[in-house]
PDB file of N, CA and C in Angstrom:
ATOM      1  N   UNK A   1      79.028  67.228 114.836  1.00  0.00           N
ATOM      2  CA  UNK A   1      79.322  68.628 114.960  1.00  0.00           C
ATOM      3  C   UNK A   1      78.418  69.379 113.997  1.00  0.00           C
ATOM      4  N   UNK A   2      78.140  70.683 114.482  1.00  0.00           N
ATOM      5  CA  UNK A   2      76.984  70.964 113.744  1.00  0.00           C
ATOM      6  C   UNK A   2      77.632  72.908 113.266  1.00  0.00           C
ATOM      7  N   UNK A   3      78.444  73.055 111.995  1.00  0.00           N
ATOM      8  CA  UNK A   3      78.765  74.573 112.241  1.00  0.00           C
ATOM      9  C   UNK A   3      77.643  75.634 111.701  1.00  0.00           C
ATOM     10  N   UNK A   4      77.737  76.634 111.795  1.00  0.00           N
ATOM     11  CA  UNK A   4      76.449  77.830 111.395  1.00  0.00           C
ATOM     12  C   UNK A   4      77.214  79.083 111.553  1.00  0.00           C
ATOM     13  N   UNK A   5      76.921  79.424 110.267  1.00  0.00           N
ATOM     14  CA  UNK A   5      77.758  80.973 109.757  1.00  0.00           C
ATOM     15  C   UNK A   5      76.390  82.152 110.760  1.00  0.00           C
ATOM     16  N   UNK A   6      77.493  82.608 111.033  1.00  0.00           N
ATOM     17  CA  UNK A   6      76.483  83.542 112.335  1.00  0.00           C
ATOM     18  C   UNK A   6      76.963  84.982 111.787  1.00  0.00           C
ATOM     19  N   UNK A   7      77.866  85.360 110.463  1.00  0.00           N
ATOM     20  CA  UNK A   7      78.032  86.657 110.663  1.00  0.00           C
ATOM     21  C   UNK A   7      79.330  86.593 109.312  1.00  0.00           C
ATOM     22  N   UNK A   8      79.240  87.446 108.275  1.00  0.00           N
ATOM     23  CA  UNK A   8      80.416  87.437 107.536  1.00  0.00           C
ATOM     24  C   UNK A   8      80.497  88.965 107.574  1.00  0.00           C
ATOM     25  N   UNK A   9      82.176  89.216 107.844  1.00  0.00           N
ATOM     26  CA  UNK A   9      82.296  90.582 107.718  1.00  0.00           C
ATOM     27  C   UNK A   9      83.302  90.841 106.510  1.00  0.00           C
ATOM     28  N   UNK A  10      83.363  91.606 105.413  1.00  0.00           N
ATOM     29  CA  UNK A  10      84.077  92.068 104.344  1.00  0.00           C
ATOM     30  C   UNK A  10      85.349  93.036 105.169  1.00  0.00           C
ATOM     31  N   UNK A  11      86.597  92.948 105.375  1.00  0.00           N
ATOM     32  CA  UNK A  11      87.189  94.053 106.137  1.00  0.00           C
ATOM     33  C   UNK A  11      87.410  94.897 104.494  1.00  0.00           C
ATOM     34  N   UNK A  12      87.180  96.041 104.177  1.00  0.00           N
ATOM     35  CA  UNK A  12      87.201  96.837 103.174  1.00  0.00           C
ATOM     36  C   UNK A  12      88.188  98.147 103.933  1.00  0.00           C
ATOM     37  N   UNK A  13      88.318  98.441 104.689  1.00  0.00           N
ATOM     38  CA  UNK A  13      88.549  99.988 105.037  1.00  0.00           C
ATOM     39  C   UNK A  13      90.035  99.493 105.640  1.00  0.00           C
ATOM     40  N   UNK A  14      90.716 100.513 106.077  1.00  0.00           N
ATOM     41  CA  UNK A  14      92.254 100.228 106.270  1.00  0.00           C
ATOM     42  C   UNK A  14      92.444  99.610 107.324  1.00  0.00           C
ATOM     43  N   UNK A  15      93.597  98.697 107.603  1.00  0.00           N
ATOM     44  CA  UNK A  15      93.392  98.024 108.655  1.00  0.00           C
ATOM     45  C   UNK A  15      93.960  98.704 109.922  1.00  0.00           C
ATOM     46  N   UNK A  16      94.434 100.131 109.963  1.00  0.00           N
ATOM     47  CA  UNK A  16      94.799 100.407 111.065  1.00  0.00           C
ATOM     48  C   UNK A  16      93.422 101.465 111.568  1.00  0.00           C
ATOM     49  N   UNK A  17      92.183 101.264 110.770  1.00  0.00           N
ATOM     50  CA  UNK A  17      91.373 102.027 111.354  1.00  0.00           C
ATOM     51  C   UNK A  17      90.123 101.278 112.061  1.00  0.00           C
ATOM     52  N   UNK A  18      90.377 100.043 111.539  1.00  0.00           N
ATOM     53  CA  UNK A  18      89.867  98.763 112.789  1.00  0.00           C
ATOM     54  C   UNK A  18      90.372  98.294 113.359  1.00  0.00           C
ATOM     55  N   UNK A  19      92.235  98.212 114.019  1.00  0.00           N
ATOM     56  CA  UNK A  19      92.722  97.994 114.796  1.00  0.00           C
ATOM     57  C   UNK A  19      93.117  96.622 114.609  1.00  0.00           C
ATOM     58  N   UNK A  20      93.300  96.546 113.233  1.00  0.00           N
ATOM     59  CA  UNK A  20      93.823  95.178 113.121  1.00  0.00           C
ATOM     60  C   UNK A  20      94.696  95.092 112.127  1.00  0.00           C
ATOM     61  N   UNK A  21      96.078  94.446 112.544  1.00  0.00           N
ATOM     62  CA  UNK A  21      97.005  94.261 111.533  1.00  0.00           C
ATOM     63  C   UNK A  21      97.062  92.730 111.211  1.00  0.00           C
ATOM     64  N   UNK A  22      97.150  92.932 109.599  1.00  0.00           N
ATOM     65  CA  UNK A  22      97.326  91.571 109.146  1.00  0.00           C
ATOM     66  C   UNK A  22      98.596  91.793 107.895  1.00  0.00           C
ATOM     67  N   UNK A  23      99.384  90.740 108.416  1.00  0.00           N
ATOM     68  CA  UNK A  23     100.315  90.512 107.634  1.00  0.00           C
ATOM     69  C   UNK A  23     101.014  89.397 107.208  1.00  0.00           C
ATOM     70  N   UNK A  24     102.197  88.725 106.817  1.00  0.00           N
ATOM     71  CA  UNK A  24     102.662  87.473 106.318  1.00  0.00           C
ATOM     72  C   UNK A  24     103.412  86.922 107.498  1.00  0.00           C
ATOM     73  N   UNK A  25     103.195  87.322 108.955  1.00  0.00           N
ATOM     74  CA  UNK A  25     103.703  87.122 109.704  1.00  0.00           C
ATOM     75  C   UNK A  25     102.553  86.552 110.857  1.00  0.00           C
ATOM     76  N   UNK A  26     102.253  85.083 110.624  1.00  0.00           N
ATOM     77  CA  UNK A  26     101.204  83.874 111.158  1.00  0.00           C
ATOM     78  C   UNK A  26     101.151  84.457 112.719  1.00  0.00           C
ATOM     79  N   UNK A  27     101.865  84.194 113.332  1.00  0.00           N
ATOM     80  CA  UNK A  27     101.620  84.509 115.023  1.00  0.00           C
ATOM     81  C   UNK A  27     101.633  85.921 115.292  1.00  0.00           C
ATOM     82  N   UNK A  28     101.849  86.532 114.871  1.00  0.00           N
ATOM     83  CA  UNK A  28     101.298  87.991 115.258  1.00  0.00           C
ATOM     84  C   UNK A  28      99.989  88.549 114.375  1.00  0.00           C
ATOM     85  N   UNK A  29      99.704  87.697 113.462  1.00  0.00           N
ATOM     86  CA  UNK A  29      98.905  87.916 112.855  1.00  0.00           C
ATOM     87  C   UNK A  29      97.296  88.048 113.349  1.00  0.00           C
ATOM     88  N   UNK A  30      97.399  86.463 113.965  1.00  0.00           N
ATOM     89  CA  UNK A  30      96.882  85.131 114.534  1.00  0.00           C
ATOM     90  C   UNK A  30      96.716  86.276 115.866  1.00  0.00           C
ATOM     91  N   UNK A  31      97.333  86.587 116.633  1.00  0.00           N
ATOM     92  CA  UNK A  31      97.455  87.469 117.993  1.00  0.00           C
ATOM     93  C   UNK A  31      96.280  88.623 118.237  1.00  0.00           C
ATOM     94  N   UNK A  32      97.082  89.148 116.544  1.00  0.00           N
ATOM     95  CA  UNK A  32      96.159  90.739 116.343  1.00  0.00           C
ATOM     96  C   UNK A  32      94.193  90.348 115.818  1.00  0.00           C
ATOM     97  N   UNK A  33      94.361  88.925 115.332  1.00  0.00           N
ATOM     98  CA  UNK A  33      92.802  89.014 114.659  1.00  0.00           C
ATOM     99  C   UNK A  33      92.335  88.149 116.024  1.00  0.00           C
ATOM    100  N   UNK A  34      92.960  87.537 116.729  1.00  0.00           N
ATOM    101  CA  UNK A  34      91.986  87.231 118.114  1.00  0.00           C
ATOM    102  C   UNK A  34      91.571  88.041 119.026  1.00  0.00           C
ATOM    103  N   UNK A  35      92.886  89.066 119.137  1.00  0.00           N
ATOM    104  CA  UNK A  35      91.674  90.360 120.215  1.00  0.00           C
ATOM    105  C   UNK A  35      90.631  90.981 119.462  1.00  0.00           C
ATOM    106  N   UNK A  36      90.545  91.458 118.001  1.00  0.00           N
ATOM    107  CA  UNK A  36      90.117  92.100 117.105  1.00  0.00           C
ATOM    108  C   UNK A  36      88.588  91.170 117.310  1.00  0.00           C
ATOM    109  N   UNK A  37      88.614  89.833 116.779  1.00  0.00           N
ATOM    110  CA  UNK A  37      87.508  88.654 117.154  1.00  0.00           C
ATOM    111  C   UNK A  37      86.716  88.973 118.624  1.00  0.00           C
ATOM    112  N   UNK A  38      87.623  89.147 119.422  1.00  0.00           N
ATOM    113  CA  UNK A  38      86.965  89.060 120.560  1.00  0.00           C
ATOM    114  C   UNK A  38      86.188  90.193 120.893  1.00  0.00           C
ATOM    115  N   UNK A  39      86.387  91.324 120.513  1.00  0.00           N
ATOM    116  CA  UNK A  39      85.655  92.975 120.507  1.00  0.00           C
ATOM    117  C   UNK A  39      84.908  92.705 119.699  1.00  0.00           C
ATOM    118  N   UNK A  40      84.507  92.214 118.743  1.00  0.00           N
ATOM    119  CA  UNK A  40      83.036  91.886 118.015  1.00  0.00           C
ATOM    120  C   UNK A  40      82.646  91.123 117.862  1.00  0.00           C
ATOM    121  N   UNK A  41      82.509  90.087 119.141  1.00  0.00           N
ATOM    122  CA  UNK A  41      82.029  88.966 119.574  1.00  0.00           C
ATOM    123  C   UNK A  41      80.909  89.458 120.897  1.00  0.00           C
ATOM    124  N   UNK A  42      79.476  89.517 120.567  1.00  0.00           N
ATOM    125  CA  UNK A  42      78.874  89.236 121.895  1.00  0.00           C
ATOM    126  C   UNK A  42      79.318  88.426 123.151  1.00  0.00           C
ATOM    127  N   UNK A  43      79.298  88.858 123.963  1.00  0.00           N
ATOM    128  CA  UNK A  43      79.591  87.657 125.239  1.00  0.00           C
ATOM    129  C   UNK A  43      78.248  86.837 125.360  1.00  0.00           C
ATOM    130  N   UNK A  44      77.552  87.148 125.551  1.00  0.00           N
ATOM    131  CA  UNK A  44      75.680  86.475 125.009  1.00  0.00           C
ATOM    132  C   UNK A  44      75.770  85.400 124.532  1.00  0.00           C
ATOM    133  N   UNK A  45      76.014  83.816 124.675  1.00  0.00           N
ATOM    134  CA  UNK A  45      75.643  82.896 123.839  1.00  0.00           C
ATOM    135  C   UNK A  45      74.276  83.226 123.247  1.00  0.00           C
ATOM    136  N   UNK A  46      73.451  83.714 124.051  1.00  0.00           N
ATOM    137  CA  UNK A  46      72.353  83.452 122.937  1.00  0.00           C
ATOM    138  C   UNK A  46      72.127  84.856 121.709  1.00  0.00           C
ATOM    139  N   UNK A  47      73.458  85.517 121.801  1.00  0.00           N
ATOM    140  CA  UNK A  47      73.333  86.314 120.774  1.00  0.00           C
ATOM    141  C   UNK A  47      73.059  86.112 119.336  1.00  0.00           C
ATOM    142  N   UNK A  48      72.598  86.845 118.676  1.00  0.00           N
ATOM    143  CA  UNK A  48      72.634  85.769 116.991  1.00  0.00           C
ATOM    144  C   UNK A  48      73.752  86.013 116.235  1.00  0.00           C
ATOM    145  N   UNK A  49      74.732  86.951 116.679  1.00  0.00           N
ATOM    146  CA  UNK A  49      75.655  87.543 116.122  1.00  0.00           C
ATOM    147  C   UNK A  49      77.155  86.792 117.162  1.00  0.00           C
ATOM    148  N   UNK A  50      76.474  85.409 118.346  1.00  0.00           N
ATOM    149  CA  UNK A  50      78.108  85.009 119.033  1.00  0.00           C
ATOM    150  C   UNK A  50      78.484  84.297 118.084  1.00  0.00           C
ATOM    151  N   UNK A  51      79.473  83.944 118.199  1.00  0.00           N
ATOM    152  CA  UNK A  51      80.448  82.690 117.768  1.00  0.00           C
ATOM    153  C   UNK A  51      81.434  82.359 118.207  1.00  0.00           C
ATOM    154  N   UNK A  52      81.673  80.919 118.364  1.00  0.00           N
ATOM    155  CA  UNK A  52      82.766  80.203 119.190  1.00  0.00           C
ATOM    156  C   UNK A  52      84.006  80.131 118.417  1.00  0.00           C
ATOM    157  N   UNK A  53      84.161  80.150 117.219  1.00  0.00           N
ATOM    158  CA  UNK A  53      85.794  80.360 116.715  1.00  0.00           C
ATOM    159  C   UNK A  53      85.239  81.054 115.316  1.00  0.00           C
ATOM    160  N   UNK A  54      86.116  82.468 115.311  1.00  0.00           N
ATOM    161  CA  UNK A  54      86.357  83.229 114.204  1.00  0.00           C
ATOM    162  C   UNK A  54      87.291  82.665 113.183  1.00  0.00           C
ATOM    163  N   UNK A  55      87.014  83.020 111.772  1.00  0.00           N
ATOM    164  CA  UNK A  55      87.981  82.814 110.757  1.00  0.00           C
ATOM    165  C   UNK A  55      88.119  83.745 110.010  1.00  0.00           C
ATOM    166  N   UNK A  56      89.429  84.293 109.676  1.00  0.00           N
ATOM    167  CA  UNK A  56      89.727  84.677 108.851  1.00  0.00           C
ATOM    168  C   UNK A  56      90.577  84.341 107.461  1.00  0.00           C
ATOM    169  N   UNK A  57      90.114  84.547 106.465  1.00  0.00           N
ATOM    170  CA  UNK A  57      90.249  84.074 105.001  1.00  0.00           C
ATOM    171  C   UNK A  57      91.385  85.544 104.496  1.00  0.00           C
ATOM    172  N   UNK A  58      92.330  85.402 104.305  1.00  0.00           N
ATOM    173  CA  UNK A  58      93.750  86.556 103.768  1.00  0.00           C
ATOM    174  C   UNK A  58      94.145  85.898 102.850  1.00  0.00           C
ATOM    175  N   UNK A  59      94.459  86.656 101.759  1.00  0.00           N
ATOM    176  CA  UNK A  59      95.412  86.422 100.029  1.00  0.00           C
ATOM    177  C   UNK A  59      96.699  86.409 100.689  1.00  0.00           C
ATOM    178  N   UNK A  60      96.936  86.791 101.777  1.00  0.00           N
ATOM    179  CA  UNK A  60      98.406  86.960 101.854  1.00  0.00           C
ATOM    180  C   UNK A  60      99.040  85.722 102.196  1.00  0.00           C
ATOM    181  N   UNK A  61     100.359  85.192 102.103  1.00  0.00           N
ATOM    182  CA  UNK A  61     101.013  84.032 102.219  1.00  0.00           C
ATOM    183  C   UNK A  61     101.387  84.301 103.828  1.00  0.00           C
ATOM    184  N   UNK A  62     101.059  82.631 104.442  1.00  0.00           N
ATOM    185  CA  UNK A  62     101.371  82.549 105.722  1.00  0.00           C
ATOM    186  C   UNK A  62     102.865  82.013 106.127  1.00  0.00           C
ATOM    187  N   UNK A  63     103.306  82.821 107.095  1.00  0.00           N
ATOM    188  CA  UNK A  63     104.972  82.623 107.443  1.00  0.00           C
ATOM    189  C   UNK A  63     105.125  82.299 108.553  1.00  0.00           C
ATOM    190  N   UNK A  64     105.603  81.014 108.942  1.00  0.00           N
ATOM    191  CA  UNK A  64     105.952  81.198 110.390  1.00  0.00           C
ATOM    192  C   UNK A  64     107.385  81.604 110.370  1.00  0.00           C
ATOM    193  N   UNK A  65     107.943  81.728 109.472  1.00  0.00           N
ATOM    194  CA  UNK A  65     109.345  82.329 110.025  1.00  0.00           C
ATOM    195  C   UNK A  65     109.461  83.138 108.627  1.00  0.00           C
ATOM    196  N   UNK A  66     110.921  84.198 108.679  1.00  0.00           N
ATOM    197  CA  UNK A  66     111.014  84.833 107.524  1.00  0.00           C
ATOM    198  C   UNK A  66     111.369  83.598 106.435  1.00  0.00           C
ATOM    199  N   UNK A  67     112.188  82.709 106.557  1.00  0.00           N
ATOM    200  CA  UNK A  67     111.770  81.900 104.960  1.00  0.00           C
ATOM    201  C   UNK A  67     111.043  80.490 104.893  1.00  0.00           C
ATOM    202  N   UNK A  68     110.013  80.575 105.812  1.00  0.00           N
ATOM    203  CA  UNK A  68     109.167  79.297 106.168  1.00  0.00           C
ATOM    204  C   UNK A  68     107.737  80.155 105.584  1.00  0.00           C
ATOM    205  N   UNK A  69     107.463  80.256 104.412  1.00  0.00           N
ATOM    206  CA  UNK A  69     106.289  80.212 104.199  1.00  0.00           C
ATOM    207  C   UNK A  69     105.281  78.860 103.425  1.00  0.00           C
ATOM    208  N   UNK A  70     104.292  79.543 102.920  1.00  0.00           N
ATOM    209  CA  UNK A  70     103.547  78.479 101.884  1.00  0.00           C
ATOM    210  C   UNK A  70     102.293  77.759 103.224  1.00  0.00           C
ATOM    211  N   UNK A  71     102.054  78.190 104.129  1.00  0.00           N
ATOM    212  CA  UNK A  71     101.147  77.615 105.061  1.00  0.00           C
ATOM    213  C   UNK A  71      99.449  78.043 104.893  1.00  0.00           C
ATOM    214  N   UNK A  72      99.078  76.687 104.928  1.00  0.00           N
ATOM    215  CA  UNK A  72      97.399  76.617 104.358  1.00  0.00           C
ATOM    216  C   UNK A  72      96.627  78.007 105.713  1.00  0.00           C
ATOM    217  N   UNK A  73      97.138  77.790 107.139  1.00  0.00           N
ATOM    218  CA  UNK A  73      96.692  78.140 107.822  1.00  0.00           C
ATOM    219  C   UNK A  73      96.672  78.165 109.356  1.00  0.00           C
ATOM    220  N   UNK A  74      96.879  78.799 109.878  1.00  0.00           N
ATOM    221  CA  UNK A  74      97.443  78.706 111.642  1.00  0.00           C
ATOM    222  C   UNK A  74      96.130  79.012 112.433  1.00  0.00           C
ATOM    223  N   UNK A  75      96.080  78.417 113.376  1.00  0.00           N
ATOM    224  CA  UNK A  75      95.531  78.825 114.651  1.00  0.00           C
ATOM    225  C   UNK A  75      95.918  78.206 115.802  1.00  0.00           C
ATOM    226  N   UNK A  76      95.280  78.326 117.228  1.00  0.00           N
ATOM    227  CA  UNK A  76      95.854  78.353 118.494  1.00  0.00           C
ATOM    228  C   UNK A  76      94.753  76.828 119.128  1.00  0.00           C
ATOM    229  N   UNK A  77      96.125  75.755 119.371  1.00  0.00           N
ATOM    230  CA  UNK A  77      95.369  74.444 119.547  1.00  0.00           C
ATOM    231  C   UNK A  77      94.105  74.639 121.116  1.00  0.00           C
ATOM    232  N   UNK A  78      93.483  73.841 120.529  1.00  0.00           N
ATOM    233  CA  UNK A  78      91.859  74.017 121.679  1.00  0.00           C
ATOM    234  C   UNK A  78      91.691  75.174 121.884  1.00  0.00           C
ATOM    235  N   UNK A  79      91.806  76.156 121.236  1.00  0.00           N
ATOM    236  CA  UNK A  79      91.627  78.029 120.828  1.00  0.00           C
ATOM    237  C   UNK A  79      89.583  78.095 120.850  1.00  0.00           C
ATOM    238  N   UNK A  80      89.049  77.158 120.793  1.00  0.00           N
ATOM    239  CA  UNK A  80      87.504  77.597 120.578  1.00  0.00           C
ATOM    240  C   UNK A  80      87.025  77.865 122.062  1.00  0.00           C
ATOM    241  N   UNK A  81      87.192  77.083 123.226  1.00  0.00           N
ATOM    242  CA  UNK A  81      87.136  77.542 124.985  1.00  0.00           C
ATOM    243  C   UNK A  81      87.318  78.136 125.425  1.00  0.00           C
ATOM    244  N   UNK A  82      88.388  79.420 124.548  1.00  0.00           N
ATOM    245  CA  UNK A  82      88.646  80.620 125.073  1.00  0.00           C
ATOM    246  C   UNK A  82      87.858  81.349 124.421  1.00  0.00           C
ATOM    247  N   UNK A  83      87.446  82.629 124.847  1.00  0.00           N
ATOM    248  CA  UNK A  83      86.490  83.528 123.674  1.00  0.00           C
ATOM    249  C   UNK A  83      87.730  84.187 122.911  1.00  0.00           C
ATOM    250  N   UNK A  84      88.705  84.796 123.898  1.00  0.00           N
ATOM    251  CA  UNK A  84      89.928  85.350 123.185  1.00  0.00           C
ATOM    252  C   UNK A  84      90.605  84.444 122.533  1.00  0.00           C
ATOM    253  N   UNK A  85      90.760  82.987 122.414  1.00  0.00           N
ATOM    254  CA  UNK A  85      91.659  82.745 121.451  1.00  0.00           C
ATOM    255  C   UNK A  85      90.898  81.875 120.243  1.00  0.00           C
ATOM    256  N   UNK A  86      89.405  82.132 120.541  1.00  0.00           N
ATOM    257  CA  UNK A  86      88.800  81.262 119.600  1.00  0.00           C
ATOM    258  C   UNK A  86      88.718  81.322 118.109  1.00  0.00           C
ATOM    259  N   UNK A  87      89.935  81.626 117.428  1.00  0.00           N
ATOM    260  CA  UNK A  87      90.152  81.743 115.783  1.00  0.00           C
ATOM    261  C   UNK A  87      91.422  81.388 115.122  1.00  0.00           C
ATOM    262  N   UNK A  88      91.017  81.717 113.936  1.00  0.00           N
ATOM    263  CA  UNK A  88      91.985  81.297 112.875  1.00  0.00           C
ATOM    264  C   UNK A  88      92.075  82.088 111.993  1.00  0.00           C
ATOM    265  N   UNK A  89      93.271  81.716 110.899  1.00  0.00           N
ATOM    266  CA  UNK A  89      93.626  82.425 109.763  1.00  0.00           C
ATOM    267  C   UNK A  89      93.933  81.378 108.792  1.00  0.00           C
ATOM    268  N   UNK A  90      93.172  81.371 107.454  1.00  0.00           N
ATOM    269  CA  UNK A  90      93.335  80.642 106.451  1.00  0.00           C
ATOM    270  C   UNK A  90      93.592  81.552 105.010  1.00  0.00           C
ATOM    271  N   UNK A  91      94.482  81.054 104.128  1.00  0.00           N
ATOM    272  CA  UNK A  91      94.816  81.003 103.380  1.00  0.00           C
ATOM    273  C   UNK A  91      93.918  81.145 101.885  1.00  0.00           C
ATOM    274  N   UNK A  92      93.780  82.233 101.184  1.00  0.00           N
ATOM    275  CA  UNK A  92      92.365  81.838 100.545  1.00  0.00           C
ATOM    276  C   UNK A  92      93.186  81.136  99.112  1.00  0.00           C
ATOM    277  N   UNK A  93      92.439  80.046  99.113  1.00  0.00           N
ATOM    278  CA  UNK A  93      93.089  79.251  97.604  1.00  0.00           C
ATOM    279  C   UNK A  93      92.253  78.614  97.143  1.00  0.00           C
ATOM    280  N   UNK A  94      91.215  79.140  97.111  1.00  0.00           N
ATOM    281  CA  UNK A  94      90.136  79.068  95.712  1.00  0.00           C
ATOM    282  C   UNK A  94      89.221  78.116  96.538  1.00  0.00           C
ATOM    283  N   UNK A  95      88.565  77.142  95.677  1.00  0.00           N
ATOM    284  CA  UNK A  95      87.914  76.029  96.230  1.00  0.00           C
ATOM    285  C   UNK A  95      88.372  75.331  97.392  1.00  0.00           C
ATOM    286  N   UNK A  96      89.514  74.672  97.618  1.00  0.00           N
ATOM    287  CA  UNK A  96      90.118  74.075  98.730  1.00  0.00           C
ATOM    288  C   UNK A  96      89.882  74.553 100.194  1.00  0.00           C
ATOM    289  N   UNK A  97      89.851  76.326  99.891  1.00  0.00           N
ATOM    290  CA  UNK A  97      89.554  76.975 101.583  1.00  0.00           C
ATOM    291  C   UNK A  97      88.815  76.547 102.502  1.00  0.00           C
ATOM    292  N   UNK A  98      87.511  75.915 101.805  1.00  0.00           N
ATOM    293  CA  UNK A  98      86.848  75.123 102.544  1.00  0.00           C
ATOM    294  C   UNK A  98      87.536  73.837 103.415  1.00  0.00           C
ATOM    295  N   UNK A  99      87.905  73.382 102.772  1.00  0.00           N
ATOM    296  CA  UNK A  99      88.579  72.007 103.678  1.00  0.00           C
ATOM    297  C   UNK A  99      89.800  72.950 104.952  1.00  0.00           C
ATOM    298  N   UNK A 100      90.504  73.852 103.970  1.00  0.00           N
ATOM    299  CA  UNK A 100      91.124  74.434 104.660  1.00  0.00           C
ATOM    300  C   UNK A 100      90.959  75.176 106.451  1.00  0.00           C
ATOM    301  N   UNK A 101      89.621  76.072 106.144  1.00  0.00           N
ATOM    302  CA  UNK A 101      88.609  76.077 106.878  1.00  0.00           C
ATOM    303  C   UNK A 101      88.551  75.154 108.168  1.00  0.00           C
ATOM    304  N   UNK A 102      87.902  73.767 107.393  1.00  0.00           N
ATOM    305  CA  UNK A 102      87.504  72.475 108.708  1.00  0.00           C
ATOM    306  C   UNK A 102      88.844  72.146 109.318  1.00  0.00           C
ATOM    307  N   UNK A 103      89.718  72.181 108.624  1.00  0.00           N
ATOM    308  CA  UNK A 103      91.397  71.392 109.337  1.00  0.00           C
ATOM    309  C   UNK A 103      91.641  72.620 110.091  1.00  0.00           C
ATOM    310  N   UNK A 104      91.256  73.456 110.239  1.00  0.00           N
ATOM    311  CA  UNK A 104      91.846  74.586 111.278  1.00  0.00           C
ATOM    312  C   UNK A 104      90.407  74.691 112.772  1.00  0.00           C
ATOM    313  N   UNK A 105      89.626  74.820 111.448  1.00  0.00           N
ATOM    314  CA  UNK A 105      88.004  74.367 113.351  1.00  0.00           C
ATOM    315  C   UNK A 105      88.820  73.676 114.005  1.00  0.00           C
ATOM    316  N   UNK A 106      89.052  72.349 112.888  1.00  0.00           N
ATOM    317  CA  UNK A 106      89.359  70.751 113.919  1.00  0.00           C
ATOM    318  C   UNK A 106      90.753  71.309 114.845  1.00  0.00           C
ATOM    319  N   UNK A 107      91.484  72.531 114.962  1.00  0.00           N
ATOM    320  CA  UNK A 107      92.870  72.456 115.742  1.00  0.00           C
ATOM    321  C   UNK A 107      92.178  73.239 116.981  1.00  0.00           C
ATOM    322  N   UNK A 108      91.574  74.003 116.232  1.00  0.00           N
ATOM    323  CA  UNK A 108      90.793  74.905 117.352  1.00  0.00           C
ATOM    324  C   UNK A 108      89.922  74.263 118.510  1.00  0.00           C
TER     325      UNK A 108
END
């Protein structure tokens, strides 16, 4: 497998003025940053700016339920074949994100 950073975006500005909500709540989270992914995703493979699964890196703690938190990171299994469901959400915890990172590609 061969991955290649095709594009890092800083989200800085509010998130309801890019149309994306992110919060401690994993599957709606996960929902809102895959359509969000998919609107600034070329359809173009040979774009230099496509990519087959988005990630997103959040400080915030992941929940799948209100008292089920503490999760490295969610995404949507074989999620990279779809353009719409091709991403994730990881957990940023310092050095580790990286691995964190590959164990979520690998679900995708």
């Amino acid at each position: 497998m061969q991955l290649t950073i095709v594009r890092i975006i800083r989200l800085e500005v509010e998130e309801n003025e890019m149309n994306l909500s992110i919060n401690q709540d994993a599957d709606a989270t996960l929902k809102h940053f895959q359509e969000w992914q998919y609107t600034m995703n070329p359809g173009d493979d040979s774009h230099p700016n496509h990519h087959d699964c988005a990630i997103l890196i959040s400080k915030l703690d992941i929940c799948v339920s209100r008292n089920l938190c503490g999760f490295t990171g969610t995404s949507t299994i074989a999620g990279t074949c779809d353009p719409l469901r091709g991403a994730a959400i990881v957990r940023d915890a310092g050095l580790p994100t990286g691995y964190h990172i590959a164990h979520q590609i690998g679900h995708t």
